[in-house]
PDB file of N, CA and C in Angstrom:
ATOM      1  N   UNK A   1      84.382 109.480  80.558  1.00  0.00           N
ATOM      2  CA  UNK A   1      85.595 108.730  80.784  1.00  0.00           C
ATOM      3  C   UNK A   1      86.208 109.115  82.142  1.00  0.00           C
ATOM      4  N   UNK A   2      86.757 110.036  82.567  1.00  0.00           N
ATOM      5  CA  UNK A   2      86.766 111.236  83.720  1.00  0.00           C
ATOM      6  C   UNK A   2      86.069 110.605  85.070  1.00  0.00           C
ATOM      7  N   UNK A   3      84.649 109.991  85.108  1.00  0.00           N
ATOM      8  CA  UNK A   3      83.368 109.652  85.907  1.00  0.00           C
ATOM      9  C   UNK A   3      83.858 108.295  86.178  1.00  0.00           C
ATOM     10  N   UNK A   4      84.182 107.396  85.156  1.00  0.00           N
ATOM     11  CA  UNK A   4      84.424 106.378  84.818  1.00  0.00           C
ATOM     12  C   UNK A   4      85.908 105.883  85.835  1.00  0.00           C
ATOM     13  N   UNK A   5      86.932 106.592  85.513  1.00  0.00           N
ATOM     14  CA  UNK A   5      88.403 106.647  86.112  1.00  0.00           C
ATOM     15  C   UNK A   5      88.225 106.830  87.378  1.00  0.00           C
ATOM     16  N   UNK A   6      87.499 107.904  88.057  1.00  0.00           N
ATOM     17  CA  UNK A   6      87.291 108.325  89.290  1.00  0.00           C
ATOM     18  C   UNK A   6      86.325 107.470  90.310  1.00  0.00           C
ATOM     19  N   UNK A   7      85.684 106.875  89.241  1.00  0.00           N
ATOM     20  CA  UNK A   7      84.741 105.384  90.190  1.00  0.00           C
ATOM     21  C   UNK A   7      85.733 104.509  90.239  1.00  0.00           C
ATOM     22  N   UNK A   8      86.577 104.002  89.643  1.00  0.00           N
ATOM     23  CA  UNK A   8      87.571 103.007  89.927  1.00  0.00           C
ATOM     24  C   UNK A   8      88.127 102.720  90.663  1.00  0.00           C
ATOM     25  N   UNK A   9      88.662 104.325  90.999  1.00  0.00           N
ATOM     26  CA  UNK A   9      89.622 104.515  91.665  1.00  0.00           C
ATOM     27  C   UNK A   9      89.003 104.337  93.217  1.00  0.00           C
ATOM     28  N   UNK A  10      87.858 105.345  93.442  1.00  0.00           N
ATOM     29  CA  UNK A  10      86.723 105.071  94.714  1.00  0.00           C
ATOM     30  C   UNK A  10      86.584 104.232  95.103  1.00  0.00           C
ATOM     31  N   UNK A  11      86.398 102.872  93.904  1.00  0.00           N
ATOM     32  CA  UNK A  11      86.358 101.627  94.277  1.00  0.00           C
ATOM     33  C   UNK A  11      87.827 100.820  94.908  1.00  0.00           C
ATOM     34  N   UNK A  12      88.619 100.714  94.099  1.00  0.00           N
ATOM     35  CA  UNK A  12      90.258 100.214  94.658  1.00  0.00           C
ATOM     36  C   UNK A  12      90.547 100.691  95.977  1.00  0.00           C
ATOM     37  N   UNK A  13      90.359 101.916  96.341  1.00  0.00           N
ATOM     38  CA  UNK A  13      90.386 102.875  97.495  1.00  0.00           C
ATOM     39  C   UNK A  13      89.276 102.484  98.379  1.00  0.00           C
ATOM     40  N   UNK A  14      88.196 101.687  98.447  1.00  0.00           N
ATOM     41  CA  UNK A  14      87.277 101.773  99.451  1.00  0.00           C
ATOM     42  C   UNK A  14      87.821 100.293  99.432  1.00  0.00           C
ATOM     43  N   UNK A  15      87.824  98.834  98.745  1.00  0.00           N
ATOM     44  CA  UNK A  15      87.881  97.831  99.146  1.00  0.00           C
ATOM     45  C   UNK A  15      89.495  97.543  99.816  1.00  0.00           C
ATOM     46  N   UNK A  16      90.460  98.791  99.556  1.00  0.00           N
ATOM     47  CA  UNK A  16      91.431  98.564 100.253  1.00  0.00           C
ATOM     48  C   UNK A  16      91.120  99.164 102.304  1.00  0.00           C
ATOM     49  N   UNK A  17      90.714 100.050 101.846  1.00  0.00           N
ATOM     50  CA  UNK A  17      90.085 100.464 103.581  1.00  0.00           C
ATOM     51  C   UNK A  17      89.818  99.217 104.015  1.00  0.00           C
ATOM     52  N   UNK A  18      88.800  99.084 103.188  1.00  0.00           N
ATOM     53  CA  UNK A  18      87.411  97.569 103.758  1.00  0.00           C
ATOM     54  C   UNK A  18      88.712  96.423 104.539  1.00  0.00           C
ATOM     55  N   UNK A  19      89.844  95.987 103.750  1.00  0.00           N
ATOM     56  CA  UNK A  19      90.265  94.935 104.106  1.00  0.00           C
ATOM     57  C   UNK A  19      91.180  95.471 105.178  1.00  0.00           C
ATOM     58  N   UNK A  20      91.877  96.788 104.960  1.00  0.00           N
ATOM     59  CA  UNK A  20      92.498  96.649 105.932  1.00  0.00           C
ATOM     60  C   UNK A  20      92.267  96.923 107.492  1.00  0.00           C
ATOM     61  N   UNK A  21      90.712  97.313 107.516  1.00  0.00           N
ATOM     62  CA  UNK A  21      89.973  97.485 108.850  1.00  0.00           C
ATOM     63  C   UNK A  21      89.648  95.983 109.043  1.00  0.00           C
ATOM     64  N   UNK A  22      89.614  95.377 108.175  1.00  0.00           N
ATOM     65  CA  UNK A  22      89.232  93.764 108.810  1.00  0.00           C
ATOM     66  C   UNK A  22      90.345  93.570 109.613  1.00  0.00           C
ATOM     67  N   UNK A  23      91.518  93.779 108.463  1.00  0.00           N
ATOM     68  CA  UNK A  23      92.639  93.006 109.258  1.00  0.00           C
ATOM     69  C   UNK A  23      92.771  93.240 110.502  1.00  0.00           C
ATOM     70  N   UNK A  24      92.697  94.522 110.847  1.00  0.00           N
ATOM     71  CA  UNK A  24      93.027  95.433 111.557  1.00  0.00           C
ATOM     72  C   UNK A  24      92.086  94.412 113.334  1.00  0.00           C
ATOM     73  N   UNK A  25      91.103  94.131 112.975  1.00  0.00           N
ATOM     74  CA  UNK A  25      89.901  93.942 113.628  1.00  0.00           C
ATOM     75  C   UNK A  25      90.169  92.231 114.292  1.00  0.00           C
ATOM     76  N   UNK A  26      90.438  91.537 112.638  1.00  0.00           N
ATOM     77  CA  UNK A  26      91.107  90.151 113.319  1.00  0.00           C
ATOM     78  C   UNK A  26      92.113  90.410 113.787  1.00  0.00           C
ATOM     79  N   UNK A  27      93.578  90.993 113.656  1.00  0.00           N
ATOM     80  CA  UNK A  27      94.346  91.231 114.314  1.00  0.00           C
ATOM     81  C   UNK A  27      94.093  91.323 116.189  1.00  0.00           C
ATOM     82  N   UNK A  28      93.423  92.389 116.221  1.00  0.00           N
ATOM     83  CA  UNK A  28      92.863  92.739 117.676  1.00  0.00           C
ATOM     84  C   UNK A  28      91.793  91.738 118.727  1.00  0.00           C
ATOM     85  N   UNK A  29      91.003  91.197 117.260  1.00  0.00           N
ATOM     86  CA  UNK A  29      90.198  89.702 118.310  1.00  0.00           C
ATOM     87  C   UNK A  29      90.933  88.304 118.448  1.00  0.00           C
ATOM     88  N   UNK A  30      91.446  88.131 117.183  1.00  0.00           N
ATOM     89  CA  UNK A  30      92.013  86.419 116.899  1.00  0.00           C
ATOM     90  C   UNK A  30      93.292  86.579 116.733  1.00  0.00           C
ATOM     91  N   UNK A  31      94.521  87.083 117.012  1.00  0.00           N
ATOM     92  CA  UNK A  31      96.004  86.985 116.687  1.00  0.00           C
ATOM     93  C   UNK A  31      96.642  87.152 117.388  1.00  0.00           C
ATOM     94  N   UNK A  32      96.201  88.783 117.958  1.00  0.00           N
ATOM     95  CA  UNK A  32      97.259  89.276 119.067  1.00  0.00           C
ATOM     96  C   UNK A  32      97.012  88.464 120.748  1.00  0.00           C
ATOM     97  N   UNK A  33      95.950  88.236 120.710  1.00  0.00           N
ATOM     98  CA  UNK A  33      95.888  86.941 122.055  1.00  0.00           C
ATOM     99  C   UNK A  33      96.774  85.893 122.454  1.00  0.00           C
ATOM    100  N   UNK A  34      96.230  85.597 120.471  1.00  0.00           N
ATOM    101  CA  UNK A  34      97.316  84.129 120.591  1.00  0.00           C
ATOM    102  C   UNK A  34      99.051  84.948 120.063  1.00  0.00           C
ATOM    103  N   UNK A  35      99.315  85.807 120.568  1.00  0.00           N
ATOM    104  CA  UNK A  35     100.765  86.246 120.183  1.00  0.00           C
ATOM    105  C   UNK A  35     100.919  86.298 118.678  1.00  0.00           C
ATOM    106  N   UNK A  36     100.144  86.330 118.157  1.00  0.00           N
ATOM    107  CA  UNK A  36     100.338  86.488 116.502  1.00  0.00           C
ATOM    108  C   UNK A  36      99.946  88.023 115.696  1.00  0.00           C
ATOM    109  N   UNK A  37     100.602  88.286 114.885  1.00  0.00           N
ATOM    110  CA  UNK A  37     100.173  89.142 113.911  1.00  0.00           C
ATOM    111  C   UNK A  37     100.098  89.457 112.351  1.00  0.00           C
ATOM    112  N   UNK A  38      99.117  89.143 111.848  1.00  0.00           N
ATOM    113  CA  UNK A  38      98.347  89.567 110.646  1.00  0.00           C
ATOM    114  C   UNK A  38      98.746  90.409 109.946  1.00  0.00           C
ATOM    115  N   UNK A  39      99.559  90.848 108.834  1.00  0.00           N
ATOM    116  CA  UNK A  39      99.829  91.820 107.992  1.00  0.00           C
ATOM    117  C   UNK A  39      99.701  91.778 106.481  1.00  0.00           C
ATOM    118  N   UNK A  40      98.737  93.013 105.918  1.00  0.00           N
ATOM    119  CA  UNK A  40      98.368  92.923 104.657  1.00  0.00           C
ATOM    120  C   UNK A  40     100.326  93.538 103.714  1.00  0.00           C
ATOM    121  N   UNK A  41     100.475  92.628 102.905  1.00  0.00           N
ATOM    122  CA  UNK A  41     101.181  93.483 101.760  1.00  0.00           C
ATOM    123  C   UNK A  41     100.980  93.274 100.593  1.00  0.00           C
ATOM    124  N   UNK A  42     101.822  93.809  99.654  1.00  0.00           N
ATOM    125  CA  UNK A  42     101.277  93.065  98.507  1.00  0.00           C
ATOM    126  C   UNK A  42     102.467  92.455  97.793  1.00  0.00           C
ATOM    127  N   UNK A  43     102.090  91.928  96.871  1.00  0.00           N
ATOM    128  CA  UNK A  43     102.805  90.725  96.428  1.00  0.00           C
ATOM    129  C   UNK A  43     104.656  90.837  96.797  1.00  0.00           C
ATOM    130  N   UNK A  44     104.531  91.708  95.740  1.00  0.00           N
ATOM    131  CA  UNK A  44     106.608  92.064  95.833  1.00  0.00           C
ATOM    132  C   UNK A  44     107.019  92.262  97.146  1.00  0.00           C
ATOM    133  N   UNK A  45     106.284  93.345  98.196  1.00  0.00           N
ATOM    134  CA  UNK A  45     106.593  92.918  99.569  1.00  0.00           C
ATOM    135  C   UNK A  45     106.740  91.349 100.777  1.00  0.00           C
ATOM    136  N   UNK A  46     105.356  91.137  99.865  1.00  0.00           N
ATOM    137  CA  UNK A  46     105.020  89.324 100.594  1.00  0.00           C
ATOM    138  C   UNK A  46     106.387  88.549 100.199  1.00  0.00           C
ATOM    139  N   UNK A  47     106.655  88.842  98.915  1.00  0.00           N
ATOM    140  CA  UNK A  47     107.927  87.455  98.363  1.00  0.00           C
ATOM    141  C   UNK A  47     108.670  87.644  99.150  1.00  0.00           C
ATOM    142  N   UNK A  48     109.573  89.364  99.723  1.00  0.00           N
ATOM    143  CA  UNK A  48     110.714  89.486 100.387  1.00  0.00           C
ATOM    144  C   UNK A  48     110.409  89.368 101.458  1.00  0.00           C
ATOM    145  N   UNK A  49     109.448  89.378 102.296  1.00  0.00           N
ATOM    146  CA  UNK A  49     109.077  88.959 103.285  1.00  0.00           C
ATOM    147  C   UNK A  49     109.016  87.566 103.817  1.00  0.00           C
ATOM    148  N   UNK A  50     109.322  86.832 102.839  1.00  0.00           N
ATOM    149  CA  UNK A  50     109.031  85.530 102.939  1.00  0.00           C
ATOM    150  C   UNK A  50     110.354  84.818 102.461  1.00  0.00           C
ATOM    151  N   UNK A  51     110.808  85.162 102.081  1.00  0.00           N
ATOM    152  CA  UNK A  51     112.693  85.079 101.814  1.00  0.00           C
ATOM    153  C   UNK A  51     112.508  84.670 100.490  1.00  0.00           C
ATOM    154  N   UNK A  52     111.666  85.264  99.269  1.00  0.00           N
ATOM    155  CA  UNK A  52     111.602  85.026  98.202  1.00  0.00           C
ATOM    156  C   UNK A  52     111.206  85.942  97.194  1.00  0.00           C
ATOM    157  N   UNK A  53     111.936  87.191  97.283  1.00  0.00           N
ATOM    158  CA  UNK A  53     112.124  88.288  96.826  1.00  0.00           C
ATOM    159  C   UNK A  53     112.469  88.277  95.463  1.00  0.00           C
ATOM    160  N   UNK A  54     113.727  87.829  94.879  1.00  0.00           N
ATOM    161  CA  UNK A  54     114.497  87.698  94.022  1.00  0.00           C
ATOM    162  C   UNK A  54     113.238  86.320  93.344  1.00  0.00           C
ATOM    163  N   UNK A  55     112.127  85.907  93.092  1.00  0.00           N
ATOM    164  CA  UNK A  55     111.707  85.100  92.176  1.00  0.00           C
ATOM    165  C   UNK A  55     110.335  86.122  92.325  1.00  0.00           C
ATOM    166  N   UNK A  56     109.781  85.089  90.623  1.00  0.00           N
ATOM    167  CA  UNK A  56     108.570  85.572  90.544  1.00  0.00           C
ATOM    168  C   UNK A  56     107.190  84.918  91.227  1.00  0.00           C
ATOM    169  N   UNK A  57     106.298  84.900  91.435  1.00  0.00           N
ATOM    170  CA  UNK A  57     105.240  84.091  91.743  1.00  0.00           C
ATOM    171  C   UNK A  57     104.749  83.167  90.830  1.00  0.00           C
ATOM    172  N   UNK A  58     104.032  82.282  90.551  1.00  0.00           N
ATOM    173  CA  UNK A  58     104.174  81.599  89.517  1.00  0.00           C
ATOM    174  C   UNK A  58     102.663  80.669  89.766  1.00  0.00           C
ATOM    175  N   UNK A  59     101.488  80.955  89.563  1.00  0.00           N
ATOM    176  CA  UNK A  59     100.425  80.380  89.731  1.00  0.00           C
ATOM    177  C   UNK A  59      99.899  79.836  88.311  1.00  0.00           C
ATOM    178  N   UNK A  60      99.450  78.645  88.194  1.00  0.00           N
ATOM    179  CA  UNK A  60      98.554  77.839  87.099  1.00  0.00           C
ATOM    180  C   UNK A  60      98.199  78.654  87.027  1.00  0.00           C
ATOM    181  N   UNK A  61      97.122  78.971  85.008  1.00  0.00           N
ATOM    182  CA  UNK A  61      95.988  79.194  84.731  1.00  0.00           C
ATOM    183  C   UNK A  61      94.735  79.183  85.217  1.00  0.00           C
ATOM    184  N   UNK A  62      93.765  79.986  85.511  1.00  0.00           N
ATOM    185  CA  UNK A  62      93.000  79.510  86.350  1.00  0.00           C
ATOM    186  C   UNK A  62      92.098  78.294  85.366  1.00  0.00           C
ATOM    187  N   UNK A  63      91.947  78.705  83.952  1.00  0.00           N
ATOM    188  CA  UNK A  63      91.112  77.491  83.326  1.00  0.00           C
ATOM    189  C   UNK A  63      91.938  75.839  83.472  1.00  0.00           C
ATOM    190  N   UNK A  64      93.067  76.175  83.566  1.00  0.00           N
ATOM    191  CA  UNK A  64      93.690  74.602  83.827  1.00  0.00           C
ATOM    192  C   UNK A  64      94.107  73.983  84.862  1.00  0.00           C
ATOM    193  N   UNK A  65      94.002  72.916  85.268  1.00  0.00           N
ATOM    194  CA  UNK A  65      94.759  71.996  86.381  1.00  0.00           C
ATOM    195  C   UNK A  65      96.015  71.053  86.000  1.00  0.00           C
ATOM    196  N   UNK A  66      96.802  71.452  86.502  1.00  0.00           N
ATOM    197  CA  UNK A  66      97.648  70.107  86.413  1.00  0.00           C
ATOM    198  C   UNK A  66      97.460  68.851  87.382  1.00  0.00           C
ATOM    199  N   UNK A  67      98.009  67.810  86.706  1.00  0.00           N
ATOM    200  CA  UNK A  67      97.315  66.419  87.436  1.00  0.00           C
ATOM    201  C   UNK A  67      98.126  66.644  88.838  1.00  0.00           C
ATOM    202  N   UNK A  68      99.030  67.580  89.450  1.00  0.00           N
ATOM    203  CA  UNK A  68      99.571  66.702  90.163  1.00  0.00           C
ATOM    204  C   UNK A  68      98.657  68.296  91.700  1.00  0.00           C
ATOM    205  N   UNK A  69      98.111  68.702  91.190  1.00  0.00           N
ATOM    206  CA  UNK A  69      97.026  69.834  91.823  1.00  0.00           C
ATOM    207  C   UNK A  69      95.644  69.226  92.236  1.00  0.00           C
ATOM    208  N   UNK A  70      95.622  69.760  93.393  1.00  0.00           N
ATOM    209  CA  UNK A  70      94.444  68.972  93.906  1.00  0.00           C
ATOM    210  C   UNK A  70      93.019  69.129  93.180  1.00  0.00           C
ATOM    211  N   UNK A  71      91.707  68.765  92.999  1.00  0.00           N
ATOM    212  CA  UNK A  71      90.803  68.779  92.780  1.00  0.00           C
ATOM    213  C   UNK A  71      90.173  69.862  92.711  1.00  0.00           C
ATOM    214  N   UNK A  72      89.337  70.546  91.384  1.00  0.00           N
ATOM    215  CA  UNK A  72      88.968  71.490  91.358  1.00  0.00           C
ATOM    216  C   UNK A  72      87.567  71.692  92.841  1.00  0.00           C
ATOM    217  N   UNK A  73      87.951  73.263  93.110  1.00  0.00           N
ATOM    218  CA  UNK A  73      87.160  72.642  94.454  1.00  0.00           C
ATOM    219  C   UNK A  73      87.700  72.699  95.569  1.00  0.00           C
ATOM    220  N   UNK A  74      88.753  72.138  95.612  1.00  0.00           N
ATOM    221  CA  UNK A  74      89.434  71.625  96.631  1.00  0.00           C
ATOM    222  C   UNK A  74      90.119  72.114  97.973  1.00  0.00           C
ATOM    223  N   UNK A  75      90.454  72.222  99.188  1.00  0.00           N
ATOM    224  CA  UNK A  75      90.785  73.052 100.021  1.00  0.00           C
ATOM    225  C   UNK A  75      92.324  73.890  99.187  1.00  0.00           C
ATOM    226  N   UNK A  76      93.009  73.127  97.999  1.00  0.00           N
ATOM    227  CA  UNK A  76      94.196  73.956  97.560  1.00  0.00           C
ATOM    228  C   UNK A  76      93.812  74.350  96.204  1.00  0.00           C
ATOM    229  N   UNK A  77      93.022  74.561  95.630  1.00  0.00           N
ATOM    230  CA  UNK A  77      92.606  74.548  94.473  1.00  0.00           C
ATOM    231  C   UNK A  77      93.320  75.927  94.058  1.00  0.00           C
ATOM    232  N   UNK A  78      94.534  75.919  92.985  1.00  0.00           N
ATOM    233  CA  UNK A  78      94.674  77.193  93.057  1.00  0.00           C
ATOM    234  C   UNK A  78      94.021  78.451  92.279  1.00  0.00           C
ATOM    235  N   UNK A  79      92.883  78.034  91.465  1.00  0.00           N
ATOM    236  CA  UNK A  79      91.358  79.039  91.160  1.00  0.00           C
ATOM    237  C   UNK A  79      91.382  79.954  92.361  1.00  0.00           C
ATOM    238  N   UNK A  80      91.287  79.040  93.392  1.00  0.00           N
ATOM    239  CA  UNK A  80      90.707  79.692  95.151  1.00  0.00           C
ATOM    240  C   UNK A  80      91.682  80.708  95.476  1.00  0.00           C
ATOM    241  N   UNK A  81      92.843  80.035  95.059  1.00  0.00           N
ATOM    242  CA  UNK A  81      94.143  81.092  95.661  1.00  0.00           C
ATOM    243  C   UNK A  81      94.697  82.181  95.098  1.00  0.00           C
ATOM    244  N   UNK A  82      94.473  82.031  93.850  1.00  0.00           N
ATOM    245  CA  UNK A  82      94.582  83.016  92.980  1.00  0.00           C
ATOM    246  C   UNK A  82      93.238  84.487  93.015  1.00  0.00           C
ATOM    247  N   UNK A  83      92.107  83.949  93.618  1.00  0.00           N
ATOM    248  CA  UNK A  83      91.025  85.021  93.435  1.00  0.00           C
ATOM    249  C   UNK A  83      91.716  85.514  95.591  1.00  0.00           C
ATOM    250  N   UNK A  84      92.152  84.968  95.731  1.00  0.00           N
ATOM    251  CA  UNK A  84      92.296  85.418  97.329  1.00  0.00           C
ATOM    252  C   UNK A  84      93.404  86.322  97.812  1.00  0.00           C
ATOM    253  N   UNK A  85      94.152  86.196  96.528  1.00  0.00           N
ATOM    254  CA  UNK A  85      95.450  87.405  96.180  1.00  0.00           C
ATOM    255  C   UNK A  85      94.761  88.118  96.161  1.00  0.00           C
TER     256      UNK A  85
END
């Protein structure tokens, strides 16, 4: 169990490196050129960051669509957006 907890954790801990050397990387080739910058947070930071602190996030099921959601598939599909959190 012990082996088990400690791979997890290795894991959460290495794919957070992983992304944030990407960022880190697009930041430095594709953003800061064009005057832009790239920042990882996570959710509760993103809302207040975004002037939407005080609500919750609120994403469909991924098994369901509502009709008024684009096409499963789709460039907004929120399946897509939800695995990209």
């Amino acid at each position: 169990m012990g082996l088990k907890t400690a791979s997890g954790l290795v894991s959460a801990a290495t794919s957070w490196t992983r992304a944030r050397a990407y960022v880190k990387a697009a930041n430095e080739e594709i953003f800061l050129p064009q005057g832009l910058r790239c920042k990882m947070l996570k959710t509760q930071k993103m809302m207040v960051a975004v002037g939407h602190g005080d609500m919750i996030l609120q994403l469909p099921p991924l098994d369901r669509l509502d009709q008024r959601d684009v096409q499963i598939g789709g460039k907004d599909d929120p399946r897509m957006r939800r695995v990209k959190l």
